[in-house]
PDB file of N, CA and C in Angstrom:
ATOM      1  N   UNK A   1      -3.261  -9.827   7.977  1.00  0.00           N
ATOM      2  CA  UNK A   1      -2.904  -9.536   6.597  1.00  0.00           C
ATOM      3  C   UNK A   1      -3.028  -8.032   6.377  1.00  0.00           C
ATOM      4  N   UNK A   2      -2.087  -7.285   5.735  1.00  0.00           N
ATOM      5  CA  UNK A   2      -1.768  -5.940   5.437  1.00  0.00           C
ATOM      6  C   UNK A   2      -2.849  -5.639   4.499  1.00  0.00           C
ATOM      7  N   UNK A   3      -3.181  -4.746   4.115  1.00  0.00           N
ATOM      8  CA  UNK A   3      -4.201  -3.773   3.602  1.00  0.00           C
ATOM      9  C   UNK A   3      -3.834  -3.840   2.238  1.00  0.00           C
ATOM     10  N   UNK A   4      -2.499  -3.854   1.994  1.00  0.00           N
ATOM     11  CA  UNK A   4      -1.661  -3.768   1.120  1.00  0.00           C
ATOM     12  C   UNK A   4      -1.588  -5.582   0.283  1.00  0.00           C
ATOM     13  N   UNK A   5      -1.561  -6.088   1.084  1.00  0.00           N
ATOM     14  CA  UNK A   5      -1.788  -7.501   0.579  1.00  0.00           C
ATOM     15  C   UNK A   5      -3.284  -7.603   0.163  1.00  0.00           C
ATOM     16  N   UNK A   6      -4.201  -7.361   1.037  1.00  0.00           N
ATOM     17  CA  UNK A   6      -5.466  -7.566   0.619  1.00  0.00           C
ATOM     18  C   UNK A   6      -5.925  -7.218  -0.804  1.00  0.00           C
ATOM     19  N   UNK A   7      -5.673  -5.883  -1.107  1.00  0.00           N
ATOM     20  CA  UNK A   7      -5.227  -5.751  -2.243  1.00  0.00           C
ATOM     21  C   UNK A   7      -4.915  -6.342  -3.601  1.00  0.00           C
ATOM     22  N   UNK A   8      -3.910  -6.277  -3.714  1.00  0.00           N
ATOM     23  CA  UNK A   8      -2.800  -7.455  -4.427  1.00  0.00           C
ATOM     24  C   UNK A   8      -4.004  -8.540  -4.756  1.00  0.00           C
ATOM     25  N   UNK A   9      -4.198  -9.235  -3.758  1.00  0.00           N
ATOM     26  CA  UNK A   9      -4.620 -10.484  -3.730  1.00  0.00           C
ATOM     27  C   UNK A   9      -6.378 -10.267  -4.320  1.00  0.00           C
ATOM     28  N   UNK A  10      -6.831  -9.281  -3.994  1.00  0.00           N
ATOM     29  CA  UNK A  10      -7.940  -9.035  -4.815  1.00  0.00           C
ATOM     30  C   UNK A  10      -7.949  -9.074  -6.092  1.00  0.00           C
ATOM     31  N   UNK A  11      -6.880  -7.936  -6.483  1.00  0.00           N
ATOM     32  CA  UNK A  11      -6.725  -7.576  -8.143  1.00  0.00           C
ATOM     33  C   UNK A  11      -6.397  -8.865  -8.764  1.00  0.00           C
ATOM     34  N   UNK A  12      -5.764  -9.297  -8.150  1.00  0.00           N
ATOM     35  CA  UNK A  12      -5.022 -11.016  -8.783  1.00  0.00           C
ATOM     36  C   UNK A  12      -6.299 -12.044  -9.197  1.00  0.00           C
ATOM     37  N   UNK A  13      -6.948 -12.049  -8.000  1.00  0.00           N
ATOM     38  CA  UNK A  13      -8.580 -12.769  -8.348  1.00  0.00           C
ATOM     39  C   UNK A  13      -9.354 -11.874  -9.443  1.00  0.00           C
ATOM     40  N   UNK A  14      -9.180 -10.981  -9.494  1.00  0.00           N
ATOM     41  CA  UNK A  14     -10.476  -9.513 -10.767  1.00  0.00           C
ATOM     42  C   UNK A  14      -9.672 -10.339 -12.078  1.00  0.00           C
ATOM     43  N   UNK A  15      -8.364 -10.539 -11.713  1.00  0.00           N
ATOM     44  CA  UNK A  15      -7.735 -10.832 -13.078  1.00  0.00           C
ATOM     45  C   UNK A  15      -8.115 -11.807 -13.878  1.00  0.00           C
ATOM     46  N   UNK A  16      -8.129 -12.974 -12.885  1.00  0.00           N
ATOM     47  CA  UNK A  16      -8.723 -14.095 -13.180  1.00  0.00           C
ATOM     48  C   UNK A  16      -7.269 -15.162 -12.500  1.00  0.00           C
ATOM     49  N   UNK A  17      -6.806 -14.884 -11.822  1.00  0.00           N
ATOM     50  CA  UNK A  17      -6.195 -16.110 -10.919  1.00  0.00           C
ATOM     51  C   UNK A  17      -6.809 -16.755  -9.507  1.00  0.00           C
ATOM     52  N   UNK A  18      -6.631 -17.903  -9.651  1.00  0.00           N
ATOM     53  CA  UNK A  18      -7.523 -18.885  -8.841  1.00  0.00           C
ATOM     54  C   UNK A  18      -6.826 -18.567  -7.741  1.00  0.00           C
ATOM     55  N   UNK A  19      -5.218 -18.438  -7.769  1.00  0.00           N
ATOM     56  CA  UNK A  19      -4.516 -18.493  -6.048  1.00  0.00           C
ATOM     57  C   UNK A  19      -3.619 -17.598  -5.959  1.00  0.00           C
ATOM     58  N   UNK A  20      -3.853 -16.637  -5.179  1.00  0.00           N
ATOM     59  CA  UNK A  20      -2.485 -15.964  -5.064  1.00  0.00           C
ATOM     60  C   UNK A  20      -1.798 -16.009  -3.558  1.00  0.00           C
ATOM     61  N   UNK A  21      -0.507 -15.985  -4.058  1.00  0.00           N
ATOM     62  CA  UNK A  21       0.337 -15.997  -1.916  1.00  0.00           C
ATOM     63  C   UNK A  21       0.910 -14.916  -2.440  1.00  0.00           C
ATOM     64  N   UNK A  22       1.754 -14.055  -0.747  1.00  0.00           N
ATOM     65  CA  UNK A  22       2.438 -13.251  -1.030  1.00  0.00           C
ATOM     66  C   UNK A  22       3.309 -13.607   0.027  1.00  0.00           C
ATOM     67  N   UNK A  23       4.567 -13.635  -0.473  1.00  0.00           N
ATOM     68  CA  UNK A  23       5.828 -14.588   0.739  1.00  0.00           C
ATOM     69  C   UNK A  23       6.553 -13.758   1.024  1.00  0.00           C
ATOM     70  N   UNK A  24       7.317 -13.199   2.160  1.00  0.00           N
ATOM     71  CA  UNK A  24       8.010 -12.558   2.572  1.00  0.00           C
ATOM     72  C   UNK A  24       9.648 -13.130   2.176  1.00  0.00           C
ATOM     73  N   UNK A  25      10.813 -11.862   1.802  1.00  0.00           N
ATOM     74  CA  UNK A  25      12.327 -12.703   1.499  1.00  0.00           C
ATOM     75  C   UNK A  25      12.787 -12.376   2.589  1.00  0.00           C
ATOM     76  N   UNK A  26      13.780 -13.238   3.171  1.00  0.00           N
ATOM     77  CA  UNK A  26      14.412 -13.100   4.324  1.00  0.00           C
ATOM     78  C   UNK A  26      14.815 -11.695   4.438  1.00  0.00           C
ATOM     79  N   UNK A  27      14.272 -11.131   5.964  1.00  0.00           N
ATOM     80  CA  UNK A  27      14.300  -9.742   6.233  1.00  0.00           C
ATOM     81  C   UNK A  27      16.174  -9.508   5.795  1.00  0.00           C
ATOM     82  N   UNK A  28      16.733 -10.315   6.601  1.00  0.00           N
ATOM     83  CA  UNK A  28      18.327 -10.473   6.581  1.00  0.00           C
ATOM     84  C   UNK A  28      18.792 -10.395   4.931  1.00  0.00           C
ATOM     85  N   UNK A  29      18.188 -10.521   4.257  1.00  0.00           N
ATOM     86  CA  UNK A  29      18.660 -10.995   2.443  1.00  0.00           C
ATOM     87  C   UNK A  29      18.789  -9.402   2.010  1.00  0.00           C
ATOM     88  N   UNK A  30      18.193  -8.585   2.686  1.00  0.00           N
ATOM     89  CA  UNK A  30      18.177  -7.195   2.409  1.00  0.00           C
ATOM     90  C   UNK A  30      18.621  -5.976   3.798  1.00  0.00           C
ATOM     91  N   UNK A  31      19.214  -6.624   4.819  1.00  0.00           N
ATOM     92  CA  UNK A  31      19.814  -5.666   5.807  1.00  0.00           C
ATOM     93  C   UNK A  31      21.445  -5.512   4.900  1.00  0.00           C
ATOM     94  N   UNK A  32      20.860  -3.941   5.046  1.00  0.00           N
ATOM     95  CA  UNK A  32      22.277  -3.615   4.199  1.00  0.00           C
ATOM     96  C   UNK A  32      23.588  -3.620   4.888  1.00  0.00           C
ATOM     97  N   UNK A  33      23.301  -3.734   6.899  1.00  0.00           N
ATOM     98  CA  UNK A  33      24.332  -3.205   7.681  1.00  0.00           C
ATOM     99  C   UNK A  33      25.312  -5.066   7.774  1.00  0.00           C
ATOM    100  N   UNK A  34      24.698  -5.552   6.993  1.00  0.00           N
ATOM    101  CA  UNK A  34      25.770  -6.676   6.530  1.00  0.00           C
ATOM    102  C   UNK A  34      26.266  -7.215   5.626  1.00  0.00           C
ATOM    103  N   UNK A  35      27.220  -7.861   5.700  1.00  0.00           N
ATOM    104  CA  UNK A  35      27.990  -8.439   4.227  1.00  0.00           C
ATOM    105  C   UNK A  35      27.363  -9.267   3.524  1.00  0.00           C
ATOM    106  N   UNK A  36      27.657  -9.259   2.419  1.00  0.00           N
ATOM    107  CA  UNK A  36      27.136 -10.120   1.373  1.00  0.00           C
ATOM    108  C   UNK A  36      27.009 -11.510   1.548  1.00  0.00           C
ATOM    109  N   UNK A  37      28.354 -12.211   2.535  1.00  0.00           N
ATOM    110  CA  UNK A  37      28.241 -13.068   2.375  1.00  0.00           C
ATOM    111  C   UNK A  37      27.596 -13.959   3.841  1.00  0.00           C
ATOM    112  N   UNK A  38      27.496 -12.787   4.893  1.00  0.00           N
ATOM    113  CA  UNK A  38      26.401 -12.836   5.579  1.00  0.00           C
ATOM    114  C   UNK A  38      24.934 -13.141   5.474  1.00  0.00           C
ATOM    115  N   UNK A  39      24.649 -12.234   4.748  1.00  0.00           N
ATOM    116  CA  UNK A  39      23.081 -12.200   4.195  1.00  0.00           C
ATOM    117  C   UNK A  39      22.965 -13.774   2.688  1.00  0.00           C
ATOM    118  N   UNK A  40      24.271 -13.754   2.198  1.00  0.00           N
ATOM    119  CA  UNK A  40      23.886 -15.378   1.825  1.00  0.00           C
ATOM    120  C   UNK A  40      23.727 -16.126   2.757  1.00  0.00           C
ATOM    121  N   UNK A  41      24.848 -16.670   4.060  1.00  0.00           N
ATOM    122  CA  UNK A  41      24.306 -17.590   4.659  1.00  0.00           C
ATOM    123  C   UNK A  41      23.074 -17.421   5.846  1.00  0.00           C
ATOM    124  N   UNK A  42      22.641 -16.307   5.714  1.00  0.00           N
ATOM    125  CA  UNK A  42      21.629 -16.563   6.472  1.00  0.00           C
ATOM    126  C   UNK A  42      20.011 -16.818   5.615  1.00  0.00           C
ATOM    127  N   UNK A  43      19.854 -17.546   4.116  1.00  0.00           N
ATOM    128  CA  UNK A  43      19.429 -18.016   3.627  1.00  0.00           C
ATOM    129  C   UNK A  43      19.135 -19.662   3.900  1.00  0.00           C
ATOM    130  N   UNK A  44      17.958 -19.885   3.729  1.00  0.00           N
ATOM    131  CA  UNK A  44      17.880 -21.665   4.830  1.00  0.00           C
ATOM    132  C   UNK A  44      18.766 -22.441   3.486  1.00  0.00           C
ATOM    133  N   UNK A  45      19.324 -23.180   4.226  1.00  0.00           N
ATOM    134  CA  UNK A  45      20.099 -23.895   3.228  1.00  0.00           C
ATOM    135  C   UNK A  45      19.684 -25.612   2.965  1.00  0.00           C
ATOM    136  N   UNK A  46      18.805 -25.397   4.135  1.00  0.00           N
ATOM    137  CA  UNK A  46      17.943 -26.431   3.405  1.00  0.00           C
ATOM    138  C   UNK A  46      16.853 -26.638   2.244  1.00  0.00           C
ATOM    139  N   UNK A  47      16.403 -25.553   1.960  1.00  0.00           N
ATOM    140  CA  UNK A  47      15.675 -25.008   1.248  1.00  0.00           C
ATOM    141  C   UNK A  47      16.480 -25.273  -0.178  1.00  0.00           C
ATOM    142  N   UNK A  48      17.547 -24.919   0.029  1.00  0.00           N
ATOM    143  CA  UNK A  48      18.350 -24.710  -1.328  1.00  0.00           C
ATOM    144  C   UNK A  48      18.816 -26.251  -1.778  1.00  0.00           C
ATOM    145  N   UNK A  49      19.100 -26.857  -0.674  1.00  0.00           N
ATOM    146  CA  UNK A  49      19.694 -28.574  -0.978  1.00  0.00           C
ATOM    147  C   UNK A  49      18.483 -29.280  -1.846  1.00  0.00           C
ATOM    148  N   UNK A  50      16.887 -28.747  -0.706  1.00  0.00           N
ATOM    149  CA  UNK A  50      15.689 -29.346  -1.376  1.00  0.00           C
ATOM    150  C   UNK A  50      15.542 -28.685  -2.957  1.00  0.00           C
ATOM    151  N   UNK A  51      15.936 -27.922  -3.177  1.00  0.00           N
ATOM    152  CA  UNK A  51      15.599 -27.823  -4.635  1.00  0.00           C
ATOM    153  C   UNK A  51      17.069 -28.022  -5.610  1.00  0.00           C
ATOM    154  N   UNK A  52      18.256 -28.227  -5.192  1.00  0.00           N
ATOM    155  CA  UNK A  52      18.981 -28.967  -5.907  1.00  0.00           C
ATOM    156  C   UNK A  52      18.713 -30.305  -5.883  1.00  0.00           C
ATOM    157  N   UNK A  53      18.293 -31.097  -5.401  1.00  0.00           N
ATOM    158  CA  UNK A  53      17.989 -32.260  -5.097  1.00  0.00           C
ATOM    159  C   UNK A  53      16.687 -32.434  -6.203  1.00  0.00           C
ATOM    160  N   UNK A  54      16.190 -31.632  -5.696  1.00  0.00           N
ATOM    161  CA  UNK A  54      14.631 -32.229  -6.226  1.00  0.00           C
ATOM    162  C   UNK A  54      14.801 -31.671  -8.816  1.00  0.00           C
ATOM    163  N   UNK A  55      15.742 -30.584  -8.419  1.00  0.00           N
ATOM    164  CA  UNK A  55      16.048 -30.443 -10.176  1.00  0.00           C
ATOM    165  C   UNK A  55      17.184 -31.499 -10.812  1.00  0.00           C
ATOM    166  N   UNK A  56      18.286 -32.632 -10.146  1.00  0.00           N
ATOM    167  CA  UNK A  56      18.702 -33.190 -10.188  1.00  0.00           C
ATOM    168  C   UNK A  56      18.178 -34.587 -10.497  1.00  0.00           C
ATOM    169  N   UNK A  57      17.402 -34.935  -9.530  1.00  0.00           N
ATOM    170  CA  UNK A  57      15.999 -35.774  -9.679  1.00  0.00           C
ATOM    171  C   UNK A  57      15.605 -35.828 -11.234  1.00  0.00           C
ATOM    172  N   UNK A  58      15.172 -34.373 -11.951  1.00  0.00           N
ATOM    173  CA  UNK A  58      14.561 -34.332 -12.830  1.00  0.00           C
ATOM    174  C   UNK A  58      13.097 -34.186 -12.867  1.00  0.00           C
ATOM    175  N   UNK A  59      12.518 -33.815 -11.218  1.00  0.00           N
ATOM    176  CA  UNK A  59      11.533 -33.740 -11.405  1.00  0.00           C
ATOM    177  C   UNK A  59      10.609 -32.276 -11.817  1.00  0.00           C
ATOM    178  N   UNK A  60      11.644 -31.902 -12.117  1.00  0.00           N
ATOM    179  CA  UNK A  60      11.451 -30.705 -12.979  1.00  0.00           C
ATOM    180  C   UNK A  60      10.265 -30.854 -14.603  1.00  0.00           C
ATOM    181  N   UNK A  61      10.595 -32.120 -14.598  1.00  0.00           N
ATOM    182  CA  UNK A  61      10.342 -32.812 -16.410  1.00  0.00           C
ATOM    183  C   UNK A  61      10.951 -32.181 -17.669  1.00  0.00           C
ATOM    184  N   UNK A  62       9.928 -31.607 -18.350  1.00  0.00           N
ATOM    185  CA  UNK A  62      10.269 -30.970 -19.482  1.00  0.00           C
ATOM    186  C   UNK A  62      10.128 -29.089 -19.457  1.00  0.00           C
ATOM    187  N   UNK A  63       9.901 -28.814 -17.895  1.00  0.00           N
ATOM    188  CA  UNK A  63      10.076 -27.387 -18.176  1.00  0.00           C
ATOM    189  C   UNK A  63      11.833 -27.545 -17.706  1.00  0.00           C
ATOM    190  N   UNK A  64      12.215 -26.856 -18.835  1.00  0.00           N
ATOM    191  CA  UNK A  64      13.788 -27.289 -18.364  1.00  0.00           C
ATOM    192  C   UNK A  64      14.374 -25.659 -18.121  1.00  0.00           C
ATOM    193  N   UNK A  65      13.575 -24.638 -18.283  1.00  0.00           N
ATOM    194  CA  UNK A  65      13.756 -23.865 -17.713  1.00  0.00           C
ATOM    195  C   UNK A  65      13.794 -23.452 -16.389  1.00  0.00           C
ATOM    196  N   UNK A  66      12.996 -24.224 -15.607  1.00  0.00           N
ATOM    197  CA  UNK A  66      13.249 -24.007 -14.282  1.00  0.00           C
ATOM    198  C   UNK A  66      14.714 -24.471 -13.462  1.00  0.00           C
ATOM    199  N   UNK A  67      15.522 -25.362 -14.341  1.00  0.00           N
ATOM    200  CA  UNK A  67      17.004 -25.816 -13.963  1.00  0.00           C
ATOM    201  C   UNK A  67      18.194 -24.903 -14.227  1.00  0.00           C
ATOM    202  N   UNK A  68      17.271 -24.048 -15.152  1.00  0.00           N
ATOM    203  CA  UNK A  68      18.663 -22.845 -15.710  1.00  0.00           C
ATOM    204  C   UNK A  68      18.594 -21.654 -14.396  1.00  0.00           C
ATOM    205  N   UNK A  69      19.633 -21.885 -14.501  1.00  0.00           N
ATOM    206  CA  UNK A  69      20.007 -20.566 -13.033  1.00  0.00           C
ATOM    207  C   UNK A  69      19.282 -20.277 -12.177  1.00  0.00           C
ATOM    208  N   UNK A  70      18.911 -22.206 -11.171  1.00  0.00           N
ATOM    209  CA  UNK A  70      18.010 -21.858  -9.851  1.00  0.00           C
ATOM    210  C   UNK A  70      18.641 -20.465  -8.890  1.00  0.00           C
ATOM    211  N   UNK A  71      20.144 -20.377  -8.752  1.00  0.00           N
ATOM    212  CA  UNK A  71      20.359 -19.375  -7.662  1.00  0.00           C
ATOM    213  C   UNK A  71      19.452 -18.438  -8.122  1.00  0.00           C
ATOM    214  N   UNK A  72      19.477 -17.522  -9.150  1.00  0.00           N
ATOM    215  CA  UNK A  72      18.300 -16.642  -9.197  1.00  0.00           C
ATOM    216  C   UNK A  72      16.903 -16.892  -9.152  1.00  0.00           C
ATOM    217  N   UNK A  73      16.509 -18.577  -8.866  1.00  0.00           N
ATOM    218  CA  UNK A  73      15.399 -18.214  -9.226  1.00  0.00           C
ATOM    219  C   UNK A  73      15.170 -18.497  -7.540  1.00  0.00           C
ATOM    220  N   UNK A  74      15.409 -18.652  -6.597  1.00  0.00           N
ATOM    221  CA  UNK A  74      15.409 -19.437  -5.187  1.00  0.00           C
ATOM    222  C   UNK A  74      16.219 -17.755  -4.178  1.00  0.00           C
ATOM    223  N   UNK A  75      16.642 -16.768  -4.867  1.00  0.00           N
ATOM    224  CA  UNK A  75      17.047 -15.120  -4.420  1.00  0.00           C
ATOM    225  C   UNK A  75      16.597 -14.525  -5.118  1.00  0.00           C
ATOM    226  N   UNK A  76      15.825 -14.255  -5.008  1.00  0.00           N
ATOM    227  CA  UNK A  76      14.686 -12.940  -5.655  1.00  0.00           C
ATOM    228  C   UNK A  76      15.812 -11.917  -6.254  1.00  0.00           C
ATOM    229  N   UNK A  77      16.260 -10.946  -4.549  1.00  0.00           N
ATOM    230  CA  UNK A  77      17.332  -9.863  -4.268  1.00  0.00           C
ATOM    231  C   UNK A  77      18.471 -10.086  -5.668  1.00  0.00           C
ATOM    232  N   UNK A  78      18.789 -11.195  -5.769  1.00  0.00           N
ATOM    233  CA  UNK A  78      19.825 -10.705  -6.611  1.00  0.00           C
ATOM    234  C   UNK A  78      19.139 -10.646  -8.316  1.00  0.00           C
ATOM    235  N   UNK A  79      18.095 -10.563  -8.433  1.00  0.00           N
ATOM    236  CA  UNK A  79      17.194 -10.165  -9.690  1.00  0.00           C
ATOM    237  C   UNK A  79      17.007  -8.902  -9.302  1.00  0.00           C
ATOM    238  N   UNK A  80      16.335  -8.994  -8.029  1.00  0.00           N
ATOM    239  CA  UNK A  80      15.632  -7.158  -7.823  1.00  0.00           C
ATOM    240  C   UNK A  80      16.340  -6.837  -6.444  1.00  0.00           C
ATOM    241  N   UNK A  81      17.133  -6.035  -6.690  1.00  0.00           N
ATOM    242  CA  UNK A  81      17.842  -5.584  -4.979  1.00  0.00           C
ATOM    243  C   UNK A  81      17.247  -4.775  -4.270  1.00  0.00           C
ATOM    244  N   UNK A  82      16.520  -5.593  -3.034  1.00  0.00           N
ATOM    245  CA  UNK A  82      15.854  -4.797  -2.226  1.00  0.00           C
ATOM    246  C   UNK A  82      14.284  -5.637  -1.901  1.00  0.00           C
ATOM    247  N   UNK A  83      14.471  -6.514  -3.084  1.00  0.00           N
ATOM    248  CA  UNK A  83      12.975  -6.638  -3.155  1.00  0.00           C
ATOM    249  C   UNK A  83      12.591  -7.460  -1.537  1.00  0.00           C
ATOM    250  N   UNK A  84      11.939  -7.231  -1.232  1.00  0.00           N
ATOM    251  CA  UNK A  84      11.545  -7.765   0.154  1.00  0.00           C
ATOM    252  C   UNK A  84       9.832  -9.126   0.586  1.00  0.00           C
ATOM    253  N   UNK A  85       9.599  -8.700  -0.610  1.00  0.00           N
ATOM    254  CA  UNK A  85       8.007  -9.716  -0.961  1.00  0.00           C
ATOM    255  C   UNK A  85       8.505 -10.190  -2.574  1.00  0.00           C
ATOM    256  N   UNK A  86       7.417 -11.518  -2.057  1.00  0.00           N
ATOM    257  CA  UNK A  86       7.197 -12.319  -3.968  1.00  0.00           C
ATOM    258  C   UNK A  86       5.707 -12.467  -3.567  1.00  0.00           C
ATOM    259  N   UNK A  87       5.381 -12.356  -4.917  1.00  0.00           N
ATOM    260  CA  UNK A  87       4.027 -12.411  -5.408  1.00  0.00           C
ATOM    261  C   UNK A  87       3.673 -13.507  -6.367  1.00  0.00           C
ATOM    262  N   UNK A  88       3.049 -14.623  -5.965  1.00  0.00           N
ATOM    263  CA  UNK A  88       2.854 -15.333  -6.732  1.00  0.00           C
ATOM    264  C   UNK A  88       1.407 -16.215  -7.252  1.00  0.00           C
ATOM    265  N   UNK A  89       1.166 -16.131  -8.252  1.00  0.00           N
ATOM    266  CA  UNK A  89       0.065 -16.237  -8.571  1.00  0.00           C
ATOM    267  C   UNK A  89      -0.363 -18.052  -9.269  1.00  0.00           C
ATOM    268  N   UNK A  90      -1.237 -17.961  -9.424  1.00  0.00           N
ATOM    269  CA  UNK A  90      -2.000 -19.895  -9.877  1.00  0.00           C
ATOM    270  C   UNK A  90      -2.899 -19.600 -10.629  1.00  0.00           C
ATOM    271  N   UNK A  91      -3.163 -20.454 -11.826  1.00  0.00           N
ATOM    272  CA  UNK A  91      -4.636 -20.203 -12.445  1.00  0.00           C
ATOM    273  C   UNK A  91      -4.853 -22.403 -13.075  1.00  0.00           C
ATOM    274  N   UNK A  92      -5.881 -22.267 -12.731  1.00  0.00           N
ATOM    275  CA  UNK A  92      -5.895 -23.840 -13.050  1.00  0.00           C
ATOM    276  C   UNK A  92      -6.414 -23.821 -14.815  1.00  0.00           C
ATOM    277  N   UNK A  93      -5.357 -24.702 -15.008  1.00  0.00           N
ATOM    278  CA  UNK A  93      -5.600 -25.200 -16.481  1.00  0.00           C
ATOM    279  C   UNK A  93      -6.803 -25.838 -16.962  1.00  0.00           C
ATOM    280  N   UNK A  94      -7.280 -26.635 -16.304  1.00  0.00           N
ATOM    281  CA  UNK A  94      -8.657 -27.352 -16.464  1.00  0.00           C
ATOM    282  C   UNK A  94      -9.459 -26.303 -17.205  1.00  0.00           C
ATOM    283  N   UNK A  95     -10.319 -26.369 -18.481  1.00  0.00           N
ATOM    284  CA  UNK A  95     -11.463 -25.581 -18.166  1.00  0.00           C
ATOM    285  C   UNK A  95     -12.811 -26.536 -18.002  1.00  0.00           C
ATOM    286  N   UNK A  96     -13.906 -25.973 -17.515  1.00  0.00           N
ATOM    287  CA  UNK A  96     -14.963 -26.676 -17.236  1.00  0.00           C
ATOM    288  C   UNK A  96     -15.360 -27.628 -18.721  1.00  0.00           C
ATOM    289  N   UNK A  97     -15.278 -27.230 -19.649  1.00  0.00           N
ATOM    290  CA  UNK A  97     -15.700 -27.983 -21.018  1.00  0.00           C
ATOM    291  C   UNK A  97     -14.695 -29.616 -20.677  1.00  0.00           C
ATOM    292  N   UNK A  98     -13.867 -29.414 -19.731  1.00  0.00           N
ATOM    293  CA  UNK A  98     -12.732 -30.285 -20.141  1.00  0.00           C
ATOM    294  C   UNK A  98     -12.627 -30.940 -19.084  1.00  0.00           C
ATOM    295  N   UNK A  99     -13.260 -30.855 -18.031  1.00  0.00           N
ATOM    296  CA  UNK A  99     -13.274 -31.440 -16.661  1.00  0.00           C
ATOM    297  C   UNK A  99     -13.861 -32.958 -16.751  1.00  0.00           C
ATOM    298  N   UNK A 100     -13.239 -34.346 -16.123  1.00  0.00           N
ATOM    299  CA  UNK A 100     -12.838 -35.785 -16.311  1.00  0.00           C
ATOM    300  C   UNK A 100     -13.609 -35.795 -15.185  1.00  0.00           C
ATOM    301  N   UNK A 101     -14.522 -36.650 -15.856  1.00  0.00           N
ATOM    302  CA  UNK A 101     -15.555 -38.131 -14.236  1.00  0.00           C
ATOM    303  C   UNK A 101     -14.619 -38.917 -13.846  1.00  0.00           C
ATOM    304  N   UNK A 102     -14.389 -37.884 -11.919  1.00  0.00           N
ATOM    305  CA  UNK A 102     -13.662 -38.645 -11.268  1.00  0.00           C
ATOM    306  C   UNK A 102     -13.983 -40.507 -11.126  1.00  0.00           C
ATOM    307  N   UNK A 103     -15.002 -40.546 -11.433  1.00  0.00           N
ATOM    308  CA  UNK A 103     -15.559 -41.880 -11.241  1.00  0.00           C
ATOM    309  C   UNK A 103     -14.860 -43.183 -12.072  1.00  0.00           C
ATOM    310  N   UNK A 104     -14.393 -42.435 -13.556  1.00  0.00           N
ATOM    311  CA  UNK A 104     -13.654 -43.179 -14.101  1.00  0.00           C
ATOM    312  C   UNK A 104     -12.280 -43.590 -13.787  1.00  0.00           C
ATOM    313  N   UNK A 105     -11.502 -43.186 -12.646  1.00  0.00           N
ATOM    314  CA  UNK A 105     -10.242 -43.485 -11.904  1.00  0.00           C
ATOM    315  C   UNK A 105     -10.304 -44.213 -10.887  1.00  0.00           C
ATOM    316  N   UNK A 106     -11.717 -44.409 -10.395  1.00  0.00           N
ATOM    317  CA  UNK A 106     -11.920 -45.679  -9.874  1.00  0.00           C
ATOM    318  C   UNK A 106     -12.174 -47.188 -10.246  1.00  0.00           C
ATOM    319  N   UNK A 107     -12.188 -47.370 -10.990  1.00  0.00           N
ATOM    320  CA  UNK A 107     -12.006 -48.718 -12.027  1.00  0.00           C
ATOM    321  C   UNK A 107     -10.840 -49.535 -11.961  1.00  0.00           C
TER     322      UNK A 107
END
């Protein structure tokens, strides 16, 4: 892990997030010495079926924002050109005042 990630991933915890990843975008999504429509298909396209599939489904629920304009949300690059990392962060909703006896789901 880069120095540079370590980082990141510190400040993210100071902040108060429980999880952070940092994912690399396909090196290819940003080689400029190819075409556009190169650097689309060398995007996994399974990746892309699994999340048409899976917002079709509906298992999206009621954030129905996540169905509006997956291509941008599944290509970083064409939001930020160039961008080469995502940063993504978690914080759990639970707070301790509010935390459920697992014991009662065994019944």
């Amino acid at each position: 892990m880069s120095v540079l990630t370590n980082h990141i991933k510190a400040q993210a915890h100071s902040l108060g997030f429980d999880v952070v990843g940092v994912a690399p975008v396909s090196s290819s999504a940003y080689d400029s010495d190819r075409s556009e429509s190169e650097r689309e298909n060398s995007f996994s396209r399974s990746l892309w079926e699994a999340l048409s599939k899976w917002l079709a489904a509906g298992f999206h629920g009621s954030m129905a924002w996540l169905a509006r304009d997956p291509y941008r949300r599944s290509h970083p690059q064409s939001v930020l050109p160039g961008c080469r990392s995502v940063i993504m962060v978690g914080m759990n909703y639970w707070s301790k005042d509010e935390l459920v006896d697992k014991s009662e789901f065994g019944r």
